[in-house]
Protein backbone atom coordinates (compact mmCIF):
# COMPACT_ATOMS: atom_id res chain seq x y z
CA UNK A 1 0.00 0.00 0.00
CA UNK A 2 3.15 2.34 0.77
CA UNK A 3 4.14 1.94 -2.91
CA UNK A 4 1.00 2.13 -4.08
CA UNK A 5 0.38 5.46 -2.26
CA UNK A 6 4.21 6.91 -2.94
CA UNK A 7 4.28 6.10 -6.74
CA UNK A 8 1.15 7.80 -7.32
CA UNK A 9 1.60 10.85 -5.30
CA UNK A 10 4.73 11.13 -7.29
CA UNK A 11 3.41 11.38 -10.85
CA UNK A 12 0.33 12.93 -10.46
CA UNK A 13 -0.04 16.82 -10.96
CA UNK A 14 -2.18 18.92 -8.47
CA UNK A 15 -5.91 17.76 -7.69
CA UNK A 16 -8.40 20.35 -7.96
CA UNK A 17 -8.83 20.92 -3.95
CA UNK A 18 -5.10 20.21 -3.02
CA UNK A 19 -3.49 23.33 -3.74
CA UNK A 20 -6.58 24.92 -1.38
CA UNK A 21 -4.97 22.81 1.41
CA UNK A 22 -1.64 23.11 0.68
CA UNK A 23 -2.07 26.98 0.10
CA UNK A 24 -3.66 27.14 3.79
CA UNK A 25 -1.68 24.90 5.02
CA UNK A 26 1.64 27.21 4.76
CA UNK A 27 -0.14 30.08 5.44
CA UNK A 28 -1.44 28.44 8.87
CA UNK A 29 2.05 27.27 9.66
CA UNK A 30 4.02 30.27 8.79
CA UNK A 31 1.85 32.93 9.16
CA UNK A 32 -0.35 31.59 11.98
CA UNK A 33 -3.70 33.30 10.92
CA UNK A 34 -6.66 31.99 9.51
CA UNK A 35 -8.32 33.66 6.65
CA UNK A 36 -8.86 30.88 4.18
CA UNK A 37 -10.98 27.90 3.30
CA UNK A 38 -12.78 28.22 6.86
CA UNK A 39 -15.09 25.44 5.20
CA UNK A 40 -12.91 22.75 6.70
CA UNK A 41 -11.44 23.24 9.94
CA UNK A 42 -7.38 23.28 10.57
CA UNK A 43 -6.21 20.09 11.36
CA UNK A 44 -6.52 18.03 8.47
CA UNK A 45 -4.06 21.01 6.50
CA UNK A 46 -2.19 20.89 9.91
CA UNK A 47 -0.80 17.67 9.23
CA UNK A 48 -0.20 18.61 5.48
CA UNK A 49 1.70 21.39 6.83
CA UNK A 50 3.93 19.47 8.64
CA UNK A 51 5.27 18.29 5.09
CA UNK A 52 5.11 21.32 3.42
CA UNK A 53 7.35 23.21 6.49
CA UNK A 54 9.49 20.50 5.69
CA UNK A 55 9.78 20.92 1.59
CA UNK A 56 10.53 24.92 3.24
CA UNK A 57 8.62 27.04 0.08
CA UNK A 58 8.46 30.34 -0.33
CA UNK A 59 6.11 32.40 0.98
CA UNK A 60 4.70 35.66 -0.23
CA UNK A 61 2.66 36.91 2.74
CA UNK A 62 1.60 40.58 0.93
CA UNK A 63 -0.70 38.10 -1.26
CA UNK A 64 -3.84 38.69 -1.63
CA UNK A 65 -6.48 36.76 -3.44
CA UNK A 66 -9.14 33.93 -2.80
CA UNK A 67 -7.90 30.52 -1.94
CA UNK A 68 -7.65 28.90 -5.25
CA UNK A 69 -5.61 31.76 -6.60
CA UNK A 70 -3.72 31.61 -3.05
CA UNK A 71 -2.38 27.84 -3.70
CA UNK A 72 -1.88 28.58 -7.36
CA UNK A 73 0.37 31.65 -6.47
CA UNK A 74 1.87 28.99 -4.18
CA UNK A 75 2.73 26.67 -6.27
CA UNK A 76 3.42 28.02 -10.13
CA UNK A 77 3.86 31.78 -9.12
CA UNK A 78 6.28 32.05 -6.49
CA UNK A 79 9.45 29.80 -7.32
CA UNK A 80 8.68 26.91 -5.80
CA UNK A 81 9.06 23.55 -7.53
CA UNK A 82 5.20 22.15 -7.42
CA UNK A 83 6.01 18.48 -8.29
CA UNK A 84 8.21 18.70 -4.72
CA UNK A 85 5.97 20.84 -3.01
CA UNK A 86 3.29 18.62 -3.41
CA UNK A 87 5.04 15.40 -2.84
CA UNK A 88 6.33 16.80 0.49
CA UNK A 89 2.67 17.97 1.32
CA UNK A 90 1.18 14.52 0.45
CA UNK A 91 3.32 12.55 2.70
CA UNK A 92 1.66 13.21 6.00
CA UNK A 93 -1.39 12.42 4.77
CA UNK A 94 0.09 8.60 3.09
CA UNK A 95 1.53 8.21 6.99
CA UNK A 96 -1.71 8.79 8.21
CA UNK A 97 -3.24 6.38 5.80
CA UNK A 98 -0.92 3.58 6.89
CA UNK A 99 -1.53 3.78 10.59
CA UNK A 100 -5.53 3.60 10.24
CA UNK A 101 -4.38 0.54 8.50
CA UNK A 102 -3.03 -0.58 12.02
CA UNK A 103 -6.00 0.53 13.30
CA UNK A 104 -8.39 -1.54 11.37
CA UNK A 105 -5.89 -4.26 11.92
CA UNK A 106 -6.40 -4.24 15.99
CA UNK A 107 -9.80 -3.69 15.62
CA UNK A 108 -10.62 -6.43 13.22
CA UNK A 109 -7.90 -8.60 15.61
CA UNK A 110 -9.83 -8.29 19.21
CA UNK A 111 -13.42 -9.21 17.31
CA UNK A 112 -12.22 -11.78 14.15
CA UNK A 113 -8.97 -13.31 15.39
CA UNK A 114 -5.62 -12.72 13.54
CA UNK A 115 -6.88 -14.40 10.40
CA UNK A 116 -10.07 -12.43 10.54
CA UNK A 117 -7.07 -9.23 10.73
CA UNK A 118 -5.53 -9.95 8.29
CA UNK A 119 -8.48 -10.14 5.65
CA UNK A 120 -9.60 -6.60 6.80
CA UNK A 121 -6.06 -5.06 6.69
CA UNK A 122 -5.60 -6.82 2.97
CA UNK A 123 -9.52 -5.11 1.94
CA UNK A 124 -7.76 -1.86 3.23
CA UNK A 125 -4.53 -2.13 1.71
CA UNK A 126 -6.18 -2.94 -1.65
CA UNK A 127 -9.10 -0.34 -1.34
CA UNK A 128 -8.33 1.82 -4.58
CA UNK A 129 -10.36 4.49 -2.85
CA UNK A 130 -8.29 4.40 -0.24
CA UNK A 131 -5.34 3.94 -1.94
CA UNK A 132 -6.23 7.07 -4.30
CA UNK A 133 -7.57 9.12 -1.61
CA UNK A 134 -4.90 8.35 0.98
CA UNK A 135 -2.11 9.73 -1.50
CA UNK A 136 -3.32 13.28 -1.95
CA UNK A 137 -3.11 16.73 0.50
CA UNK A 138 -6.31 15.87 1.30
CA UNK A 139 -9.18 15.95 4.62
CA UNK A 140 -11.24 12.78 2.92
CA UNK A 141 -9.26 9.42 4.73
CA UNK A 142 -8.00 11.60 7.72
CA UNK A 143 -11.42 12.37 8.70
CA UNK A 144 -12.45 8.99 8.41
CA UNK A 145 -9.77 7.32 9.96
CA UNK A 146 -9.96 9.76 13.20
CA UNK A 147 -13.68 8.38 13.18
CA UNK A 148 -12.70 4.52 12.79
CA UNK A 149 -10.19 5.23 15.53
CA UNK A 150 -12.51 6.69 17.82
CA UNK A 151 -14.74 3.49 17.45
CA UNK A 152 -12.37 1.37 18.10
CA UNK A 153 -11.02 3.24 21.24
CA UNK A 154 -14.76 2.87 22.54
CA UNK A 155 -14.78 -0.44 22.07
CA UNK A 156 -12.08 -0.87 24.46
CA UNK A 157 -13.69 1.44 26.74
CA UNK A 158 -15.71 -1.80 27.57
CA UNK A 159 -13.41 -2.90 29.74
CA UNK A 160 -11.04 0.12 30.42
CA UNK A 161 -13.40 3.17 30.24
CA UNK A 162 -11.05 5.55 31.88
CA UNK A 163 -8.42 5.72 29.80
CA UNK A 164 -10.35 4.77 26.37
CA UNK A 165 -13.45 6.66 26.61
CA UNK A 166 -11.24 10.50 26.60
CA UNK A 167 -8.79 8.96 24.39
CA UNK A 168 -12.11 8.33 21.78
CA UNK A 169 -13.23 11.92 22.63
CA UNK A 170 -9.57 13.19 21.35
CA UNK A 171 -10.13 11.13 18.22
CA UNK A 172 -13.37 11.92 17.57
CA UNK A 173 -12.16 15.50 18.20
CA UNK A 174 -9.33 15.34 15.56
CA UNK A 175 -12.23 14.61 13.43
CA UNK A 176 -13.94 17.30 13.66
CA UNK A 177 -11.34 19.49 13.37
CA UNK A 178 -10.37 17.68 10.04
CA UNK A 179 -13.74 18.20 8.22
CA UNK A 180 -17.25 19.34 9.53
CA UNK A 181 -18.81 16.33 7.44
CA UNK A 182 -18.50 14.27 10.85
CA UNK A 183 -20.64 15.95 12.96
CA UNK A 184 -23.17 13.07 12.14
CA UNK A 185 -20.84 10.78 14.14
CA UNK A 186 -20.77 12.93 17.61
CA UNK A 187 -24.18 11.41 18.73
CA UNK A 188 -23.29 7.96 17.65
CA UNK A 189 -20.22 8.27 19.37
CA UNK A 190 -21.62 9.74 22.24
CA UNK A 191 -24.25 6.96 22.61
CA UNK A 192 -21.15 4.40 22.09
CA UNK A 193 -19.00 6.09 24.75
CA UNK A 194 -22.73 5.63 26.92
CA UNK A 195 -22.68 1.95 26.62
CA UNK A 196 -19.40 0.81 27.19
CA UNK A 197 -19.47 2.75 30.75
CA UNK A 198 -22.38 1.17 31.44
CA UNK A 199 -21.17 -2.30 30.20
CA UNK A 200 -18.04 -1.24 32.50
CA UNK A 201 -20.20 -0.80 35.49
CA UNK A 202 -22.48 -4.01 34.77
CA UNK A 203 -20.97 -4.57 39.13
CA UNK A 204 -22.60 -1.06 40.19
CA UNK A 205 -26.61 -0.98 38.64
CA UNK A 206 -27.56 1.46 40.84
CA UNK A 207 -24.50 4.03 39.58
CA UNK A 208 -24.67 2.65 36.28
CA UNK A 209 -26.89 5.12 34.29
CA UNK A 210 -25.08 8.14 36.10
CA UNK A 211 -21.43 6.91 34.74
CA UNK A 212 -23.13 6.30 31.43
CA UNK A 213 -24.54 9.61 30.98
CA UNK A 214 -20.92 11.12 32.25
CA UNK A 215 -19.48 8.80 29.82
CA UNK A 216 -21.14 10.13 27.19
CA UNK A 217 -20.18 13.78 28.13
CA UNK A 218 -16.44 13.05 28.40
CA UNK A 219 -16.72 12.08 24.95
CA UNK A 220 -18.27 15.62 23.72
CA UNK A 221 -15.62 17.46 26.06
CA UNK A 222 -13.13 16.20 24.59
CA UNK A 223 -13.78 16.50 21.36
CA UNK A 224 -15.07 20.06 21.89
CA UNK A 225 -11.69 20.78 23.58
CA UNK A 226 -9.52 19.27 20.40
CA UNK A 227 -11.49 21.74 17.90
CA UNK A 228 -10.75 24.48 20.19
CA UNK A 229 -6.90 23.38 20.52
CA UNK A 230 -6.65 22.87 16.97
CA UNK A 231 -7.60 26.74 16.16
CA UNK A 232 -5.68 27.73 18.77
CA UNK A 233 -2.34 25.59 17.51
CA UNK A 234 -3.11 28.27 13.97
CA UNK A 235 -3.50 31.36 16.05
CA UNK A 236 -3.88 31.47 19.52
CA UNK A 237 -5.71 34.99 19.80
CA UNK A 238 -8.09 33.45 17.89
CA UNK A 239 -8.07 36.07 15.11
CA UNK A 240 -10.82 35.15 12.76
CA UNK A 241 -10.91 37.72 9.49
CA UNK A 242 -12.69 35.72 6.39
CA UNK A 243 -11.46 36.70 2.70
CA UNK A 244 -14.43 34.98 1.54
CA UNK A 245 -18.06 35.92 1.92
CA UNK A 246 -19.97 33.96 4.72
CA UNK A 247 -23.76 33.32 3.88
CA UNK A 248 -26.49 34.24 6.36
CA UNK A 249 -27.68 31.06 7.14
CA UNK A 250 -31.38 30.70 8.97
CA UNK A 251 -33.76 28.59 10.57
CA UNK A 252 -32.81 25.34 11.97
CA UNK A 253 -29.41 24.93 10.55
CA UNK A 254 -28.83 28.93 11.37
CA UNK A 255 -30.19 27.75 15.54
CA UNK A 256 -27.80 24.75 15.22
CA UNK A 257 -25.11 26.51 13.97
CA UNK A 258 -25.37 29.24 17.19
CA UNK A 259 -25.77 26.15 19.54
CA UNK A 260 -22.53 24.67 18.73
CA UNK A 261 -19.93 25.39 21.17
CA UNK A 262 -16.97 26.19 18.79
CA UNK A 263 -14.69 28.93 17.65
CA UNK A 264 -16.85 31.43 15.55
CA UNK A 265 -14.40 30.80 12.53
CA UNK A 266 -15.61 27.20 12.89
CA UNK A 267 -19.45 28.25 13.06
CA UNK A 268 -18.72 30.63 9.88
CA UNK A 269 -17.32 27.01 8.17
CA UNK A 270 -20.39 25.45 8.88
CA UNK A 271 -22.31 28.40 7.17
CA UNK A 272 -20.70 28.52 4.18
CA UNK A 273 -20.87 24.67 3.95
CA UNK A 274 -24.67 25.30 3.94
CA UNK A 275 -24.36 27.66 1.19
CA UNK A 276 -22.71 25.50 -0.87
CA UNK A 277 -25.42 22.66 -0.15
CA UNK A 278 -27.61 25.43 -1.73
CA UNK A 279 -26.35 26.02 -5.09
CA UNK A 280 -27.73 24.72 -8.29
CA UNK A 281 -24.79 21.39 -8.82
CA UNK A 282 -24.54 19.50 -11.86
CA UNK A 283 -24.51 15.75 -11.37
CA UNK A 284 -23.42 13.34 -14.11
CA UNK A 285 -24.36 9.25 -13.01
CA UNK A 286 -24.55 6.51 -15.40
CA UNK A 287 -23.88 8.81 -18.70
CA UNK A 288 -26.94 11.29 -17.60
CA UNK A 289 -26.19 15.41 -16.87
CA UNK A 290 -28.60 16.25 -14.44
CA UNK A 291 -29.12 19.21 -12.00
CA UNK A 292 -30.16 19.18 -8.84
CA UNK A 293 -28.69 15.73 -6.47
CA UNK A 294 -29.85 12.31 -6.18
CA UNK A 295 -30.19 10.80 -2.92
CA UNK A 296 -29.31 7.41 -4.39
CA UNK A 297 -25.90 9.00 -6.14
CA UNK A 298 -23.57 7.78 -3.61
CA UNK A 299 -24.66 4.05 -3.82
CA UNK A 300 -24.78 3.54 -7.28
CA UNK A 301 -21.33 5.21 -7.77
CA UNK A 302 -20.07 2.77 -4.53
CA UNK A 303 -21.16 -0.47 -6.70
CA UNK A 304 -19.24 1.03 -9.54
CA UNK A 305 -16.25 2.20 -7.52
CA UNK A 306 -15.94 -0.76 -5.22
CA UNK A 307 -14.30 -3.92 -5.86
CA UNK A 308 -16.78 -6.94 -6.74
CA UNK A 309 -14.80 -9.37 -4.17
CA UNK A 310 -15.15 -6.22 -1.74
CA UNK A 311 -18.75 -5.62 -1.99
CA UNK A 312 -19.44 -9.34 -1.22
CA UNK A 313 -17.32 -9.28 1.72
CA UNK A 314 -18.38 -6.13 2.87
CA UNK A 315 -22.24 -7.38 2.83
CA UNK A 316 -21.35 -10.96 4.35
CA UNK A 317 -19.26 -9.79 7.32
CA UNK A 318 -22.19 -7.05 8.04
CA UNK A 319 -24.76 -9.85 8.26
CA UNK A 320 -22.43 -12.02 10.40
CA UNK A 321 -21.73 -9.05 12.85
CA UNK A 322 -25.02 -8.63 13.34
CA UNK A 323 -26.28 -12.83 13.06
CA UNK A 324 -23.35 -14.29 15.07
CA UNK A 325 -24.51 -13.81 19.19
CA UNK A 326 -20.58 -13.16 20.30
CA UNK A 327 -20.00 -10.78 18.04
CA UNK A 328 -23.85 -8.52 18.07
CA UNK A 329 -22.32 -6.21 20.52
CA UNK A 330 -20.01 -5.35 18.39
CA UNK A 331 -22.18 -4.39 15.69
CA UNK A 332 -23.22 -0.92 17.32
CA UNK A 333 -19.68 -0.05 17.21
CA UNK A 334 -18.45 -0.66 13.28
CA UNK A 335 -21.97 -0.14 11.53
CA UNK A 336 -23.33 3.31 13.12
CA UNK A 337 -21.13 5.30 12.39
CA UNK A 338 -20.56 4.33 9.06
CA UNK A 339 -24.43 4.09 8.05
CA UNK A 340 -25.19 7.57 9.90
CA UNK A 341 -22.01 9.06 7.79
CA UNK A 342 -23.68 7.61 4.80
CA UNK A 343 -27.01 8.37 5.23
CA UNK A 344 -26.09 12.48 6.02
CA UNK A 345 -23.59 12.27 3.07
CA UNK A 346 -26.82 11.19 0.55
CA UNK A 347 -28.60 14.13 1.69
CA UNK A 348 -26.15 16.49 0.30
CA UNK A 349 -26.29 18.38 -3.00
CA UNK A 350 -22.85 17.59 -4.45
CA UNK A 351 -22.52 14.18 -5.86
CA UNK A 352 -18.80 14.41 -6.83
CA UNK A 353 -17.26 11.62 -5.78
CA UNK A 354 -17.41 8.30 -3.50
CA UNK A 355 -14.88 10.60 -1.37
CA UNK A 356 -17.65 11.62 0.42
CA UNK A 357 -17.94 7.96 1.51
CA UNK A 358 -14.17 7.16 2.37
CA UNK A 359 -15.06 5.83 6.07
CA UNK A 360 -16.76 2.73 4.48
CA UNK A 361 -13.74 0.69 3.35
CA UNK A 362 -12.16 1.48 7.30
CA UNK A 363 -15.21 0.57 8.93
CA UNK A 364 -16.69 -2.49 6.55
CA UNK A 365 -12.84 -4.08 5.84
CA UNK A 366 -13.08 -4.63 9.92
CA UNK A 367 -17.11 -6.38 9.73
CA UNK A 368 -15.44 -8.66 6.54
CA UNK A 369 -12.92 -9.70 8.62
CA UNK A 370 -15.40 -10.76 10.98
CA UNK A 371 -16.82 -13.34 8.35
CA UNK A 372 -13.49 -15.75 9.22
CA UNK A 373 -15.65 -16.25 12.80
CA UNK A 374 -17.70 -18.63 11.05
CA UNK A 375 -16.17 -21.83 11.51
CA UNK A 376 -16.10 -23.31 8.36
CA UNK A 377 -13.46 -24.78 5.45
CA UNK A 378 -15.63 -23.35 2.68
CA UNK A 379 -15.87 -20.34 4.10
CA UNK A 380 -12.24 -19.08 4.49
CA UNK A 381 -11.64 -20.58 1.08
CA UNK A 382 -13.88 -18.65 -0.25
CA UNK A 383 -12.87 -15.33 1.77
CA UNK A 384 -9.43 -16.18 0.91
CA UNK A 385 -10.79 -16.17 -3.03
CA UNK A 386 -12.16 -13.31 -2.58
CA UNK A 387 -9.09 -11.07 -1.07
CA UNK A 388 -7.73 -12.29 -3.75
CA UNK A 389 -9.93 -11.17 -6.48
CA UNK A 390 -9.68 -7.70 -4.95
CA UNK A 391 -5.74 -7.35 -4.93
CA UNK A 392 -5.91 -8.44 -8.28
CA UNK A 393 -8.74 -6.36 -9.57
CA UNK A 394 -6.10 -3.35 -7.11
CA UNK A 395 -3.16 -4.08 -9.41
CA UNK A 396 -4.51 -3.86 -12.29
CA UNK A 397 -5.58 -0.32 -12.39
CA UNK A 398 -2.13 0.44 -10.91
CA UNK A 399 -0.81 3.40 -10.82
CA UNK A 400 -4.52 5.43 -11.64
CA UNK A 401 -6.54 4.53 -8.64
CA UNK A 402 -9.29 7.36 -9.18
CA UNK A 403 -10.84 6.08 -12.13
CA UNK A 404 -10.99 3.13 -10.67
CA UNK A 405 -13.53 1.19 -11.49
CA UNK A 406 -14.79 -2.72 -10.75
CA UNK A 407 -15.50 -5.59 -13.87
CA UNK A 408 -19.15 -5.40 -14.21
CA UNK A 409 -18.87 -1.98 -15.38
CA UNK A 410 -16.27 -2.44 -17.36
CA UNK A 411 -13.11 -1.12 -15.53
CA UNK A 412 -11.16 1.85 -15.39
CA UNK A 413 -10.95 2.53 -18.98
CA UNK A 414 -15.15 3.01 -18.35
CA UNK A 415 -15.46 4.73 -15.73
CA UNK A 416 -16.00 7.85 -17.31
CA UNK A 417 -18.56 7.35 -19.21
CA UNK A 418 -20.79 6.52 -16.13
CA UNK A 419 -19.26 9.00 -13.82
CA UNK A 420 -17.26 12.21 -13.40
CA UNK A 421 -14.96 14.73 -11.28
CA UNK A 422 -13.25 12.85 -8.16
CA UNK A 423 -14.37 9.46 -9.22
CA UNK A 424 -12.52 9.40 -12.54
CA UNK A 425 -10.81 13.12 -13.38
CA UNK A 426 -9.96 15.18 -10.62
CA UNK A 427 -7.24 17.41 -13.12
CA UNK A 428 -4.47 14.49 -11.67
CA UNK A 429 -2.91 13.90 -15.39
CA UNK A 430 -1.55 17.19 -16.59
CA UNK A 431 1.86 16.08 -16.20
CA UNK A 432 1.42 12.59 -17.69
CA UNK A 433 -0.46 14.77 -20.94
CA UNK A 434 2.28 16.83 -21.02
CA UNK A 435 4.64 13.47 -21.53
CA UNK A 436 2.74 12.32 -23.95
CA UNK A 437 1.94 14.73 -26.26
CA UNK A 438 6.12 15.43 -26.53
CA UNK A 439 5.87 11.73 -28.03
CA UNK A 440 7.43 11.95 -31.57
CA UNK A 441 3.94 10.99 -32.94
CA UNK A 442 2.14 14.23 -31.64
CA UNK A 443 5.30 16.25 -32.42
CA UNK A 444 4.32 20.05 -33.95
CA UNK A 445 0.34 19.08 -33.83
CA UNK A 446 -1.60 21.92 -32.68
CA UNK A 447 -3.04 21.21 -29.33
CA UNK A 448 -6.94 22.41 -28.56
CA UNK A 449 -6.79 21.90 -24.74
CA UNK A 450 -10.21 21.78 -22.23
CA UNK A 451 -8.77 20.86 -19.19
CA UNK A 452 -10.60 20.75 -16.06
CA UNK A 453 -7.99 20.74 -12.35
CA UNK A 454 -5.63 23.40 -10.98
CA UNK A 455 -2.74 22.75 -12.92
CA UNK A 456 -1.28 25.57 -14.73
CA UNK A 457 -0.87 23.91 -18.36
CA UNK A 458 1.78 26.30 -19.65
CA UNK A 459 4.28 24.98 -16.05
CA UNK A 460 4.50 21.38 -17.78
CA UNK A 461 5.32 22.74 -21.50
CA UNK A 462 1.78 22.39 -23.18
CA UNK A 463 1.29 24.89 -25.54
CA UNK A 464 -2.52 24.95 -26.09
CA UNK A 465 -5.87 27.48 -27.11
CA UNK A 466 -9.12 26.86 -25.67
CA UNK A 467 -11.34 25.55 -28.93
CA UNK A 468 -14.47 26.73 -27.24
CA UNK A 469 -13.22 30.51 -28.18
CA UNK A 470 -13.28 29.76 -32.13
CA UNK A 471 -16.04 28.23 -34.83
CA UNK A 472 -16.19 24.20 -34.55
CA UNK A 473 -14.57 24.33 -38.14
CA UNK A 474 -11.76 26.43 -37.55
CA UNK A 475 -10.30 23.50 -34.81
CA UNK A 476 -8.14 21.11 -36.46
CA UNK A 477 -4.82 19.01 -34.73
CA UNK A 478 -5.43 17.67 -31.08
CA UNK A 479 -8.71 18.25 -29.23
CA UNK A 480 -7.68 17.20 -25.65
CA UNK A 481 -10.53 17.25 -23.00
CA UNK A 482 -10.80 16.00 -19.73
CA UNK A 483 -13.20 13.44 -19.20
CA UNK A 484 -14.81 15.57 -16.17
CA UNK A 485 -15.37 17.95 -18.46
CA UNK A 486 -17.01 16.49 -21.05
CA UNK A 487 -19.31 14.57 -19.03
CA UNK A 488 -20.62 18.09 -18.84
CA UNK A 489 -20.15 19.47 -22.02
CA UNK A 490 -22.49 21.14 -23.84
CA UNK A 491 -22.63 23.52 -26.94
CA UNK A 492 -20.02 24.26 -28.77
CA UNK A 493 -17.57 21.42 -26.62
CA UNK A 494 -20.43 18.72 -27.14
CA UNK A 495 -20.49 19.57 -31.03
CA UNK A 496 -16.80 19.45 -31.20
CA UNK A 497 -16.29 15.98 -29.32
CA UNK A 498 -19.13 14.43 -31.39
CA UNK A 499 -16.93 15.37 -34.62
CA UNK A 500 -13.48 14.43 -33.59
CA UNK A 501 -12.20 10.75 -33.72
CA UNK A 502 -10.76 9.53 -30.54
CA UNK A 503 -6.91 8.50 -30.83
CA UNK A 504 -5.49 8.01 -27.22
CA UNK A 505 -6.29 7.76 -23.45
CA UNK A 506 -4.03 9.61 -20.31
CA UNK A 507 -4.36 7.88 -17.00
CA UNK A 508 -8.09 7.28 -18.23
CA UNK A 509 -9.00 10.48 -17.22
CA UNK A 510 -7.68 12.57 -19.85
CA UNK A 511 -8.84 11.54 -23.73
CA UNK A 512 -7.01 12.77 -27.07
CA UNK A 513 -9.05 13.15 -30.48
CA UNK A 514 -8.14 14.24 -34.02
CA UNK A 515 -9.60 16.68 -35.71
């Protein structure tokens, strides 16, 4: 998984949210002030600071300008070298990955048994959302694995609530403080942290409810007190001045927003997550543009996105957490979360990626490994089949894990034609284009580019005109679009993609046609 992870954050170019994060991320470490991307709270671009204090880039602090122009001016504008930059900004966040891989190991250990381990740490390893996810600058698998970690710590708490139930609170607090998305999980976790004091103090009925109810509040403290150490590790005056306008929001999200006992640049997050929730997105599922969301987006793209051995796993340890008597009290603790986290993420309005869904290959690779409980030959055979059939169906889309997709839809070569942005073309292949079209068979062709990421084209040495700026007729050479964007295309784009002959394929998010 380290290779995996490595190798790909070392040929791909810029996401479209990473320079964002990485832009925040050394203003929050050298600057210690917050005025951008308030959206997500700090310490998710903490830890990608640490890397990019280490790669030492220059900073212009006079800069003003909104936060994608900030990590642009960052990276192409100031003298750094962006390929380093962002290598040294990604590695925190592939550490990260690897211990909530030792983390899904112990968990799926004290339930399933070593073997049962070792199936959920090999669905983990060979997760290629994970493995895609877990190799950029950004919040998606720190968030969830801070939320796996803190369900795992309250499973211990059944037996040792005094030291596990604060240390869950700290991890549900990191959190958090890594992306407001996990709010959802603070009253599962809370309700968790409830039951295993009250399992603790199965001696003591009469105290029982008391310690479960101050249980339950530990939990909240300390998470509340992580969110507030985390702003204060940026700035600790607290200065809050946003660059970027904050909506008015009102009603019951404006009441819970006032209720919530966090810094005001946190609350001001919140609102402007809101805002975005209420803009007009464009959706593209199964080859159809449509406006609006769909509240069944996020599974459909998961049966794409999600390895066929996977899913069956996934679904059979599930039923046997829940079927199998010595392991039903664990089922509280690795299904809530991960079904609340779900359910919250299908009410939003941006279906953009199966990002939004990360936590489910942490928290369902520890209920497969739970299927090697049943004692039976056929049944680790067939588990062991199965592991197997997901490594392999891994390696083969090695090294582009975003467009990953499984063999009933035909693959990574198909995935965009059934889904866009994170899940396929997240602007990752500029620098792989770049190699290509210096190949001696596109040598002196004229290149038409439509390229959708924050990647500065011109950086890489492609030399390109946007076709949408001249009659369809007047476009002949290369036509180079990115698949995100013409999953959306319409107009003149569409009409100039339905006359062009596709010739060649970059990192299958990126296609080439001849006109």
């Amino acid at each position: 998984m380290a290779f995996a992870m490595v190798t790909t954050a070392v040929r791909q170019t810029p996401t479209i949210d990473e320079p964002v994060y990485v832009g925040a991320a050394a203003e929050y470490t050298h600057e210690h002030r917050l005025r951008h991307n308030p959206e997500h709270p700090p310490l998710g671009k903490l830890v990608i600071g640490v890397g990019v204090a280490l790669a030492d880039p220059r900073i212009d602090p006079s800069f003003t300008g909104d936060q994608g122009r900030l990590g642009r001016h960052l990276l192409y504008e100031s003298g750094n070298d962006p390929w380093r930059l962002m290598l040294w900004a990604r590695l925190p966040v592939i550490a990260l990955t690897l211990l909530f891989g030792l983390v899904v190991f112990s968990f799926a250990r004290e339930l399933a048994g070593v073997a049962g381990a070792l199936t959920a740490l090999a669905l983990y390893c060979f997760s290629p959302d994970v493995i895609a996810h877990g190799s950029l600058a950004t919040l998606d698998v720190p968030a969830a694995g801070f939320v796996l970690t803190s369900a795992w710590l309250l499973w211990r708490a059944r037996h040792r609530p005094r030291l596990y139930v604060p240390l869950a609170g700290v991890a549900l607090g990191a959190a958090l403080a890594t992306r407001i998305s996990t709010l959802p999980a603070v009253p599962v976790c809370m309700a968790l942290g409830a039951v295993s004091v009250w399992h603790a103090s199965a001696g003591s009925r009469g105290r029982a409810p008391a310690r479960a109810v101050a249980g339950a509040g530990v939990v909240a403290l300390a998470a509340v007190a992580v969110v507030w150490a985390t702003y204060v590790m940026v700035d600790p005056r607290l200065r809050w001045a946003p660059e970027q306008h904050v909506p008015t929001v009102r009603g019951v999200r404006g009441l819970l927003v006032e209720m919530l006992p966090f810094p005001e640049a946190y609350r001001d997050g919140m609102r402007v997550q809101f805002g975005l929730e209420n803009r007009p997105w464009q959706g593209f599922l199964f080859g159809r543009l449509y406006s609006g969301s769909l509240w069944y987006y996020l599974p459909a793209a998961l049966l794409v996105k999600t390895p066929l051995g996977m899913l069956g796993l996934w679904v059979c340890g599930a039923v046997v957490v829940i079927a199998v008597r010595r392991l039903r009290p664990a089922a509280p603790y690795v299904l809530a979360a991960p079904v609340v986290l779900l359910l919250a993420a299908m009410q939003g309005a941006r279906g953009f990626g199966t990002r939004y869904a990360v936590f489910l290959p942490l928290f369902l690779a520890v209920a497969a490994g739970c299927v090697l409980v049943v004692r039976r030959p056929w049944v680790s055979g067939l588990a062991g089949a199965l592991v197997v059939f997901v490594a392999v169906s891994s390696v083969r889309t090695f090294p582009c894990y975003l467009p990953y997709s499984n063999e009933a839809f035909g693959g990574p070569g198909r995935t965009r034609e059934l889904l866009h942005d994170s899940n396929v073309d997240w602007g990752q292949d500029l620098g792989r284009l770049a190699d290509r079209l210096r190949e001696e068979r596109y040598a002196g062709e004229r290149v038409w580019l439509v390229y959708k990421g924050s990647g500065v084209p011109a950086f890489y040495g492609i030399e390109s005109a946007d076709p949408r700026r001249l009659p369809v007729g007047d476009v002949r050479g290369l036509l180079v679009v990115s698949d995100s964007a013409a999953a959306k295309a319409t107009g003149r784009l569409a009409g100039l993609i339905r006359s062009s002959r596709p010739v060649d394929d970059v990192g299958h998010s990126i296609t080439i046609y001849r006109r």
